[in-house]
C-alpha atoms as a PDB file:
ATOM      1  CA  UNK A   1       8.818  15.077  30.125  1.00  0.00           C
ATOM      2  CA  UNK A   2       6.797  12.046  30.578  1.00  0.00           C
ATOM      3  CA  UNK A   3       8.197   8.611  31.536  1.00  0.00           C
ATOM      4  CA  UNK A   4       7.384   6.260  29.210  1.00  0.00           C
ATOM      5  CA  UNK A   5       8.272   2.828  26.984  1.00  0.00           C
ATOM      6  CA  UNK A   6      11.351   3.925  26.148  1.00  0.00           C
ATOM      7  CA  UNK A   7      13.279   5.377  29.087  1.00  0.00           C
ATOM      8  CA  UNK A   8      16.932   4.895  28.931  1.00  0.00           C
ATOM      9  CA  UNK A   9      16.700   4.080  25.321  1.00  0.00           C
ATOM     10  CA  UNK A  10      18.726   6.525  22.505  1.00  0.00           C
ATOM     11  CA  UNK A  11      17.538   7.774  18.990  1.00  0.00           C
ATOM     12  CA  UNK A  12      19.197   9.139  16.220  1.00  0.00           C
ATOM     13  CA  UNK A  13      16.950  10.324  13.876  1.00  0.00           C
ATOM     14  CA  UNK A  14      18.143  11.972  10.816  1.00  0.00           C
ATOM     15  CA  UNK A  15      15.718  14.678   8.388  1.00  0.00           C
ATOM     16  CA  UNK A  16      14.591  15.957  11.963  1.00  0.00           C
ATOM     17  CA  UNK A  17      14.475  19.584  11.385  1.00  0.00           C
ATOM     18  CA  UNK A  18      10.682  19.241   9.796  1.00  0.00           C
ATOM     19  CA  UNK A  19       7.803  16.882   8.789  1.00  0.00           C
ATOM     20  CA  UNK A  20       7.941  13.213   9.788  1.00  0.00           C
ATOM     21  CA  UNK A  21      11.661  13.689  11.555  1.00  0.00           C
ATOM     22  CA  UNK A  22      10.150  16.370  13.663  1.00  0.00           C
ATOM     23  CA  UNK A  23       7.290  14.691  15.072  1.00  0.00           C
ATOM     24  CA  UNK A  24       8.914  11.284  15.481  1.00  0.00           C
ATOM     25  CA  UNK A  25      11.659  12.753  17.262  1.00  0.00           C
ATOM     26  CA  UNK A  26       9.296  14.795  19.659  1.00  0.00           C
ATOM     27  CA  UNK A  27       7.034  11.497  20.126  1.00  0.00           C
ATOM     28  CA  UNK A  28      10.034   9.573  20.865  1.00  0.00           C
ATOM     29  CA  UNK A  29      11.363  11.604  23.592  1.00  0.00           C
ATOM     30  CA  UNK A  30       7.769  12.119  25.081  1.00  0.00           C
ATOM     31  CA  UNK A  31       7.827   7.979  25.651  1.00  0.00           C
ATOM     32  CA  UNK A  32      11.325   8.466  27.623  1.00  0.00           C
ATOM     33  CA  UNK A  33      14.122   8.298  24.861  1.00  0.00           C
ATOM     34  CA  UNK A  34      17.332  10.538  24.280  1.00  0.00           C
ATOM     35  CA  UNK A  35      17.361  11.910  20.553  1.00  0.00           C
ATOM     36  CA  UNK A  36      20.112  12.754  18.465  1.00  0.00           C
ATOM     37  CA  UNK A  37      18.392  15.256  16.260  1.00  0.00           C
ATOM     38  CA  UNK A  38      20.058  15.305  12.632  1.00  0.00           C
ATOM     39  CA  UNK A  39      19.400  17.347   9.456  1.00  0.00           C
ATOM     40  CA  UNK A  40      21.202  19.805   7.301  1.00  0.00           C
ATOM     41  CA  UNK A  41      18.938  22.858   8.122  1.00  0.00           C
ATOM     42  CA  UNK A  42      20.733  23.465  11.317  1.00  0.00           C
ATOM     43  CA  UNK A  43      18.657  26.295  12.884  1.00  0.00           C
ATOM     44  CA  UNK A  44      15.610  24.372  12.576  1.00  0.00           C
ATOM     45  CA  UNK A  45      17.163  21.196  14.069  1.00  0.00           C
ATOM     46  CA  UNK A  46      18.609  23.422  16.804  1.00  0.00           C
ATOM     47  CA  UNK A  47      15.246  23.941  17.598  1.00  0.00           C
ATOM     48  CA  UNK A  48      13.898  20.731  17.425  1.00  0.00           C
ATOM     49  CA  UNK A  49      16.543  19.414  20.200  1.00  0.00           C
ATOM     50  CA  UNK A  50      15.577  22.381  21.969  1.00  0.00           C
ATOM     51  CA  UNK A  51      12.296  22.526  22.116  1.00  0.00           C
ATOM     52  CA  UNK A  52      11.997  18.690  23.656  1.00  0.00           C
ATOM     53  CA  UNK A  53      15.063  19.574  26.100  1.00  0.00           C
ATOM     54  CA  UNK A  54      12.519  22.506  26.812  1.00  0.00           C
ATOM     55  CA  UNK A  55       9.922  19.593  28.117  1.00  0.00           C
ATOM     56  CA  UNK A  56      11.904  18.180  29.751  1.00  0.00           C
ATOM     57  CA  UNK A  57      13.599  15.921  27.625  1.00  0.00           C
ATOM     58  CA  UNK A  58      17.559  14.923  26.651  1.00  0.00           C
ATOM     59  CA  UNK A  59      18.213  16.033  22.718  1.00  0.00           C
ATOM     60  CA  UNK A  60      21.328  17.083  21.044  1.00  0.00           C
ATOM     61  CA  UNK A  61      21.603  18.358  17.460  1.00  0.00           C
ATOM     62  CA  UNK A  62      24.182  17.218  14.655  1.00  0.00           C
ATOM     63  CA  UNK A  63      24.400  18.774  11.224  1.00  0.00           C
ATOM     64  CA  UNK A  64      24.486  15.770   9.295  1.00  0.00           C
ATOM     65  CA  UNK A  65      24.780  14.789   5.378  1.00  0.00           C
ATOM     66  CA  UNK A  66      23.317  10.993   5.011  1.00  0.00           C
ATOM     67  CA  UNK A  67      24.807  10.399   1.919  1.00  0.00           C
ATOM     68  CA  UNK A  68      28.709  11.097   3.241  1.00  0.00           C
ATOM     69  CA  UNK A  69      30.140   8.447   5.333  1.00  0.00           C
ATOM     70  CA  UNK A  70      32.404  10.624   7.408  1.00  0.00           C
ATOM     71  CA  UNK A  71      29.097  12.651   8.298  1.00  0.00           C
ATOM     72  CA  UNK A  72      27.943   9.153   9.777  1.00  0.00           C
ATOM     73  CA  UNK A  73      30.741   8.610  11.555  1.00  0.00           C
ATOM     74  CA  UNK A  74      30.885  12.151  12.942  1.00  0.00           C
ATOM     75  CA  UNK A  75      27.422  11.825  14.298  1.00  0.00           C
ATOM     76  CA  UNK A  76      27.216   8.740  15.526  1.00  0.00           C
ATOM     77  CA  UNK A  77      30.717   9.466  17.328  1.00  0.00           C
ATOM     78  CA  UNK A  78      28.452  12.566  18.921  1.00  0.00           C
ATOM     79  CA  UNK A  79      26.016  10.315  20.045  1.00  0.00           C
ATOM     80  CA  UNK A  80      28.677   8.021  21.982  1.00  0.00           C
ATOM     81  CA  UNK A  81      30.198  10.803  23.345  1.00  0.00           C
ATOM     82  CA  UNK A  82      26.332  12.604  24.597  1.00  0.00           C
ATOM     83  CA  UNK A  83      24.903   9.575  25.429  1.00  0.00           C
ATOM     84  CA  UNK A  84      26.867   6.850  25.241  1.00  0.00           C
ATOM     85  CA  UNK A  85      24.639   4.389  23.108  1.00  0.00           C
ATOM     86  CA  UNK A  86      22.501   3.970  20.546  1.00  0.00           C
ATOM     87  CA  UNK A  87      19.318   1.710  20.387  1.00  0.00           C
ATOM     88  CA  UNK A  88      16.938   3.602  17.894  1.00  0.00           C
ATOM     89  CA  UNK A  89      17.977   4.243  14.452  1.00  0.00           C
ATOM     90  CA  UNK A  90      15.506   5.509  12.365  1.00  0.00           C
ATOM     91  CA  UNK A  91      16.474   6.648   8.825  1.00  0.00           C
ATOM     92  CA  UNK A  92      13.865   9.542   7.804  1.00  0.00           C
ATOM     93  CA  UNK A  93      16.104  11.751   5.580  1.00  0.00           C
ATOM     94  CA  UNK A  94      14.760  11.461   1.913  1.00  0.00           C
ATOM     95  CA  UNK A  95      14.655  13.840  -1.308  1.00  0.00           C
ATOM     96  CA  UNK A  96      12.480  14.013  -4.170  1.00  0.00           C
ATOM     97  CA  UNK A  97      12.116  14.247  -7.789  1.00  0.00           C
ATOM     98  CA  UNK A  98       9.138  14.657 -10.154  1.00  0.00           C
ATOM     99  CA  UNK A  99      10.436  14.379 -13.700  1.00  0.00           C
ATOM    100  CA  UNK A 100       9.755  11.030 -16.120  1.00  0.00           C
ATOM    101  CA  UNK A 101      12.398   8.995 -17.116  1.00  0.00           C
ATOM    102  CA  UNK A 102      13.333  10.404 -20.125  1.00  0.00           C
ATOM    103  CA  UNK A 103      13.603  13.672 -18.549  1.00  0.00           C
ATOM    104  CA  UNK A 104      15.715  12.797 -15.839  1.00  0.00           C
ATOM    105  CA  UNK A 105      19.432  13.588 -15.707  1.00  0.00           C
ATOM    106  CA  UNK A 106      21.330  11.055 -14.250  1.00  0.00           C
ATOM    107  CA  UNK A 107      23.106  13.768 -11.888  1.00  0.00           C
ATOM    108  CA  UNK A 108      19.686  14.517 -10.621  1.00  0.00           C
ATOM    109  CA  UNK A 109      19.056  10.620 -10.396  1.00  0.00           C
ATOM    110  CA  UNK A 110      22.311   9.740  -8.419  1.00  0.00           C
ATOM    111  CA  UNK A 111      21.999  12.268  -6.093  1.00  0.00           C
ATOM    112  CA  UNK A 112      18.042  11.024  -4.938  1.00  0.00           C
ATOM    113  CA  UNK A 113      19.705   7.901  -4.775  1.00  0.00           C
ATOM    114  CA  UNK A 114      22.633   9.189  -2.452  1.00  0.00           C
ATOM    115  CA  UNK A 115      20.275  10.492   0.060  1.00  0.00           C
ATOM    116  CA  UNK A 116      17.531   8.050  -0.383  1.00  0.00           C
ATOM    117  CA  UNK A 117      18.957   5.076  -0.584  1.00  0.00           C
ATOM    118  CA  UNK A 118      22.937   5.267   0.200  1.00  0.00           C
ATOM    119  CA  UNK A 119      22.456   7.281   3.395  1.00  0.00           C
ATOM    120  CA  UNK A 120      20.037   4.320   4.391  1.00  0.00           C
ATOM    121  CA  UNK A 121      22.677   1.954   3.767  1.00  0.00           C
ATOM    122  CA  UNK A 122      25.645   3.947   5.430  1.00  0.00           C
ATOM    123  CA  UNK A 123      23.472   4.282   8.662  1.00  0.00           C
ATOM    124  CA  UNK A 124      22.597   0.564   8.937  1.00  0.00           C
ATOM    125  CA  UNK A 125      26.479  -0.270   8.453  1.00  0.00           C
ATOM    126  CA  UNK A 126      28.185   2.402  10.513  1.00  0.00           C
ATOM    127  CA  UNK A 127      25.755   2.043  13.361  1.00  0.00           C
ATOM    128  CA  UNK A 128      25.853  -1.362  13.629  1.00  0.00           C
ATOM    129  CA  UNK A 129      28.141  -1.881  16.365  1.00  0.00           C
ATOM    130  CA  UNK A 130      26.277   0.666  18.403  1.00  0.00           C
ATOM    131  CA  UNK A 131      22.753  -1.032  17.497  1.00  0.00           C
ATOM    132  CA  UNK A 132      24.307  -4.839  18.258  1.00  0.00           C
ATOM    133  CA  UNK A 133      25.772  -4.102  21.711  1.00  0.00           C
ATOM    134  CA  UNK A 134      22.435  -1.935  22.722  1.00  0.00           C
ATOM    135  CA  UNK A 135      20.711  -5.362  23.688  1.00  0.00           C
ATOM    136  CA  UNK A 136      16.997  -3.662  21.945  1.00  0.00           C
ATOM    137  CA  UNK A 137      18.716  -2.498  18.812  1.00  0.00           C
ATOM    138  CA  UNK A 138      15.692  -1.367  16.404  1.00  0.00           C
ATOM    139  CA  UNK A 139      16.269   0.241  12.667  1.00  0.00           C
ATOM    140  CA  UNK A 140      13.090   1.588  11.417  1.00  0.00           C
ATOM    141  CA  UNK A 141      13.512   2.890   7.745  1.00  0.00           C
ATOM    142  CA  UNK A 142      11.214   5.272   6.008  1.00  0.00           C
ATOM    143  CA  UNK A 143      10.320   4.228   2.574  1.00  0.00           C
ATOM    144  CA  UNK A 144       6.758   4.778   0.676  1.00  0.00           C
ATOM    145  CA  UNK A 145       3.968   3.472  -0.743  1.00  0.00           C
ATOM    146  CA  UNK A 146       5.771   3.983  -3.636  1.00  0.00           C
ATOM    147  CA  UNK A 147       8.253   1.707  -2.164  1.00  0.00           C
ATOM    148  CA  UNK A 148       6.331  -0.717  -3.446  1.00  0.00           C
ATOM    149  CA  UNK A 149       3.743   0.890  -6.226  1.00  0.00           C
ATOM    150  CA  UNK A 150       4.936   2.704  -9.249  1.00  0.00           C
ATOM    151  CA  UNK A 151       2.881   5.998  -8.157  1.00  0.00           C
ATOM    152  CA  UNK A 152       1.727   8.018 -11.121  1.00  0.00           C
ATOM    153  CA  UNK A 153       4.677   6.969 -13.084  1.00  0.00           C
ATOM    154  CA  UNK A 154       7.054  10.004 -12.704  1.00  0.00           C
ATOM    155  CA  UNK A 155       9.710  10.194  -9.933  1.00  0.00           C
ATOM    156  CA  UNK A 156      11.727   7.195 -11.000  1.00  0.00           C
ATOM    157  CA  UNK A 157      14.665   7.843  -8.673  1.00  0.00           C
ATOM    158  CA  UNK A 158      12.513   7.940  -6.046  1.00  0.00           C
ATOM    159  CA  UNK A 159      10.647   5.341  -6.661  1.00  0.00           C
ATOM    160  CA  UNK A 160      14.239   3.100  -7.129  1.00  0.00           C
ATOM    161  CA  UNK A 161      15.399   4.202  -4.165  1.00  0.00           C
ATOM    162  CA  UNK A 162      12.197   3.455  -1.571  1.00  0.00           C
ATOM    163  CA  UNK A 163      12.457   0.008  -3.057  1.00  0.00           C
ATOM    164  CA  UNK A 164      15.807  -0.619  -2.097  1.00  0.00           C
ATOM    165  CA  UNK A 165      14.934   0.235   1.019  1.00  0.00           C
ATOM    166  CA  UNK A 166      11.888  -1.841   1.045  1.00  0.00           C
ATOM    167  CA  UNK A 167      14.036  -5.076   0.218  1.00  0.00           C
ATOM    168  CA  UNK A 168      17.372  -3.646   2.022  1.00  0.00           C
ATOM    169  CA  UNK A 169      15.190  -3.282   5.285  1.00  0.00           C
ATOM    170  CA  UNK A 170      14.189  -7.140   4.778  1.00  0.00           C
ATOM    171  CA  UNK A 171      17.678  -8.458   4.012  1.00  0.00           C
ATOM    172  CA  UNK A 172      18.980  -6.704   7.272  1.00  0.00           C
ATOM    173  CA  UNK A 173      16.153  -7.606   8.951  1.00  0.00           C
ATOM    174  CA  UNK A 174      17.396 -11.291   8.695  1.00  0.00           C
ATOM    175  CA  UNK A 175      21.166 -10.939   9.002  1.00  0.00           C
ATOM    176  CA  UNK A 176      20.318  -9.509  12.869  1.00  0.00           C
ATOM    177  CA  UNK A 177      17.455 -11.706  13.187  1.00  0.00           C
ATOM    178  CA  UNK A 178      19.350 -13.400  15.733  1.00  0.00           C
ATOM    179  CA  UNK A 179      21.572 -10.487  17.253  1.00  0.00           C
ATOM    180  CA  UNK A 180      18.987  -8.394  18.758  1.00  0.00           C
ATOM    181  CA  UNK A 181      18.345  -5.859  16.117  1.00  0.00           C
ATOM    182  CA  UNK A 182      15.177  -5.604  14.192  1.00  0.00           C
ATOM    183  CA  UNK A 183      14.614  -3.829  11.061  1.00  0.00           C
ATOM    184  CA  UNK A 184      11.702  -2.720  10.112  1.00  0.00           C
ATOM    185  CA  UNK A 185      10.449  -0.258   6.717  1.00  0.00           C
ATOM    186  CA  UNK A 186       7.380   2.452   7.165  1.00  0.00           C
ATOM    187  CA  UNK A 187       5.450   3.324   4.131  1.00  0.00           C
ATOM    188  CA  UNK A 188       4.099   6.540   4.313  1.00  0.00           C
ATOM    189  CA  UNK A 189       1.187   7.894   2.109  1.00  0.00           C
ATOM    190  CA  UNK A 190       0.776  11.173   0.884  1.00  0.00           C
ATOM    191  CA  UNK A 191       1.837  13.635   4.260  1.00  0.00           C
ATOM    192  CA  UNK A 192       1.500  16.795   5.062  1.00  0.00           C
ATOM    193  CA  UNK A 193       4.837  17.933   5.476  1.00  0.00           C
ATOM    194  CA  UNK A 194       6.784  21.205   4.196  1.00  0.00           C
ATOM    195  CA  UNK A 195       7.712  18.808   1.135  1.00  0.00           C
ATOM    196  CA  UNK A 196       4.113  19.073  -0.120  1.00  0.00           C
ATOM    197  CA  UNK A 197       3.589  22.704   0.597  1.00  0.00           C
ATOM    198  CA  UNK A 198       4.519  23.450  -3.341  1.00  0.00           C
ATOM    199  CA  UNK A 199       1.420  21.390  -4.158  1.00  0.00           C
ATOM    200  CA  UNK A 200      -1.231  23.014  -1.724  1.00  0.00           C
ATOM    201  CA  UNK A 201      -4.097  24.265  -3.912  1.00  0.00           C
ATOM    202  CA  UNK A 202      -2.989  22.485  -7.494  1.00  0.00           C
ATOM    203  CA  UNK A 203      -4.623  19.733  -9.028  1.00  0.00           C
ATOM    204  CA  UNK A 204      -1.800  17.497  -7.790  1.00  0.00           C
ATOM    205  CA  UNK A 205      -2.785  18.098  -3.970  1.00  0.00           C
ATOM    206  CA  UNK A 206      -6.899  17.116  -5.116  1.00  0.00           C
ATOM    207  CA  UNK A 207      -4.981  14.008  -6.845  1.00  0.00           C
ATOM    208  CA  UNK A 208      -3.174  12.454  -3.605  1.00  0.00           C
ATOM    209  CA  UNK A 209      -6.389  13.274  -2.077  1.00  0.00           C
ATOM    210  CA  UNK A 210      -9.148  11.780  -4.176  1.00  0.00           C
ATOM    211  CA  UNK A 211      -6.648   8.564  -4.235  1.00  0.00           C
ATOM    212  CA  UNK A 212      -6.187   8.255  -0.336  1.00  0.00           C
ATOM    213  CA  UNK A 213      -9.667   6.409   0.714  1.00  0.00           C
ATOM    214  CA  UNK A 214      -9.542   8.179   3.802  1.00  0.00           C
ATOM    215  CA  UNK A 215      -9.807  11.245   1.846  1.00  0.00           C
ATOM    216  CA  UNK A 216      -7.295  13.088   3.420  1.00  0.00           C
ATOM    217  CA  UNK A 217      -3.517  13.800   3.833  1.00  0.00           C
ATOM    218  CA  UNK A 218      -2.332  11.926   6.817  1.00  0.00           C
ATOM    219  CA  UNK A 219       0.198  13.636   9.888  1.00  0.00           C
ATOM    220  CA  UNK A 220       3.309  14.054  10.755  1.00  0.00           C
ATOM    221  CA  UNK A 221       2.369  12.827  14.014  1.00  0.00           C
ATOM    222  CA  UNK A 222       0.610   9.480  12.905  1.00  0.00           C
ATOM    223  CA  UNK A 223       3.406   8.832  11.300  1.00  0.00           C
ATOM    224  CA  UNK A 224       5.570   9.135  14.247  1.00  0.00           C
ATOM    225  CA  UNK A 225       3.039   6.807  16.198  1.00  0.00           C
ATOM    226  CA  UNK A 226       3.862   3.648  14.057  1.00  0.00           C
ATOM    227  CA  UNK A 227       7.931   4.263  14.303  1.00  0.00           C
ATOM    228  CA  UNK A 228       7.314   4.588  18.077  1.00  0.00           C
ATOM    229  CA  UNK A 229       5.614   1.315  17.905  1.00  0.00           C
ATOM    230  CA  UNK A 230       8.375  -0.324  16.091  1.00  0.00           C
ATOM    231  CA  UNK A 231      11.481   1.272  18.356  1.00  0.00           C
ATOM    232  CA  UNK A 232      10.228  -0.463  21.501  1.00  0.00           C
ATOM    233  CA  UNK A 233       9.729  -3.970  23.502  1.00  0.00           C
ATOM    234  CA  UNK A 234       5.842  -3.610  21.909  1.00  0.00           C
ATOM    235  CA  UNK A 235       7.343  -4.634  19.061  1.00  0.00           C
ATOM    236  CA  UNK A 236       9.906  -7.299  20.265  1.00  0.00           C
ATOM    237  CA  UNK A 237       8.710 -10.100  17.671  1.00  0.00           C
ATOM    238  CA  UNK A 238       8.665  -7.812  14.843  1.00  0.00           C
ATOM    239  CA  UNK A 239      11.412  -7.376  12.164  1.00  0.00           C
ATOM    240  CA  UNK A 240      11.072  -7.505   8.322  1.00  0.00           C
ATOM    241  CA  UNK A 241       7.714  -6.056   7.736  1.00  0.00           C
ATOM    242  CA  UNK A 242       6.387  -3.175   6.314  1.00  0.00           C
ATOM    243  CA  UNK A 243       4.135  -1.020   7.885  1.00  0.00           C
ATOM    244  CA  UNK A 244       1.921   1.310   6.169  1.00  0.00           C
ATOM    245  CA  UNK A 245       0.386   4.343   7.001  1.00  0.00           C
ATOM    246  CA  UNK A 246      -0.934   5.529   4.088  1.00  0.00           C
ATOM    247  CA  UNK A 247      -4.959   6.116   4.849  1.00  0.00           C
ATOM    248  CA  UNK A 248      -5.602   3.003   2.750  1.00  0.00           C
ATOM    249  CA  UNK A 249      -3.779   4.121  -0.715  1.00  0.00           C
ATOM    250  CA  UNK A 250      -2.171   0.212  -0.600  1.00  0.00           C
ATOM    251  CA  UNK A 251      -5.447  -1.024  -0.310  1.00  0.00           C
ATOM    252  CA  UNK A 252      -7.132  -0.312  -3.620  1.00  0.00           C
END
């Protein structure tokens, strides 16, 4: 494995087994950091942290729930124990819906909002002693462009919850302002992850398309590019922003 920016840094990056979590996890150990691969699809984050410590690289896995606090606690207390610290936080684990409001049960709603928005939440809080005493803390949360767009007008959990983060990321962002964590949001456009593999071929998949001025789905791996960005010294004077990579969607 390549030395890079962040040698002797630590990431915990949770939804790592696939899509975004995957690639960012795999970029961020190929610039020099330890990751703490987390997910609930254990053989596929298995071989996630085994594939980089294949390269070379220094990754553990931890089955992990984001919306249960003593999940937290039990993987960030696996990450003191591997590697004793944590710099990198980046909270990628995220759920969907599709129905419209009036067709959405709240069960259905809470539970988007559990994941999407609660886990968010429990990771800032539990991990902020570990982030405070690293000296480069850096919390990059994944929210959406419809963290801040109202999308085709379905979804409305997730919607809700990618805006919390959107404004959660800011209000954290300048309660550490001056403690030497920043917190930044990502807004990703329409991916190609396993998450969108139900649409391939429908008229849904020509939709996010034909609305992306780049006319295409963006990568994994692009993706992972701007957190990389934001988890290092590059990025030293920036906290509270959102960064989108989203092939323009914003834009229109």
């Amino acid at each position: 494995m390549d030395s890079g920016r962040l040698d002797g840094r630590v990431a915990l990056v949770t939804g790592a087994a696939s899509g975004i979590g995957k690639a960012t996890s795999r970029r961020l150990a190929s610039e020099g950091a330890a990751v703490v691969v987390t997910d609930l699809q254990d053989e596929a984050g298995e071989a996630v942290a085994a594939g980089i410590r294949d390269g070379g690289g220094r990754a553990i896995f931890v089955h992990h729930d984001v919306s249960s606090q003593a999940d937290w606690e039990a993987a960030l207390q696996a990450t003191r124990e591997e590697f004793e610290r944590l710099d990198i936080l980046v909270n990628n684990a995220g759920i969907g819906d599709t129905a419209p409001i009036e067709e959405t049960e709240l069960e259905d709603y809470e539970k988007t909002i559990a994941v999407d928005q609660t886990g968010v939440f429990l990771g800032m809080k539990l991990a902020a002693p570990m982030l405070i005493d690293s000296g480069h803390g850096s919390v990059i949360n994944i929210s959406s462009i419809f963290g801040t767009t109202g999308g085709f007008g379905a979804s409305p959990a997730y919607h809700a919850a990618k805006g919390a983060i959107t404004t959660l990321s800011k209000n954290a962002a300048l309660h550490w302002a001056a403690g030497g964590v920043r917190v930044n949001s990502i807004h990703p456009g329409f991916i190609d992850t396993p998450l969108l593999d139900q649409a391939k071929g429908t008229p849904f998949e020509e939709l996010m398309v034909s609305t992306t001025p780049m006319g295409r789905l963006g990568r994994p791996e692009e993706v992972a590019a701007a957190i990389a960005y934001l988890a290092g010294d590059d990025a030293s004077f920036v906290t509270g922003t959102e960064l989108y990579v989203d092939g323009g969607y914003t834009a229109r």
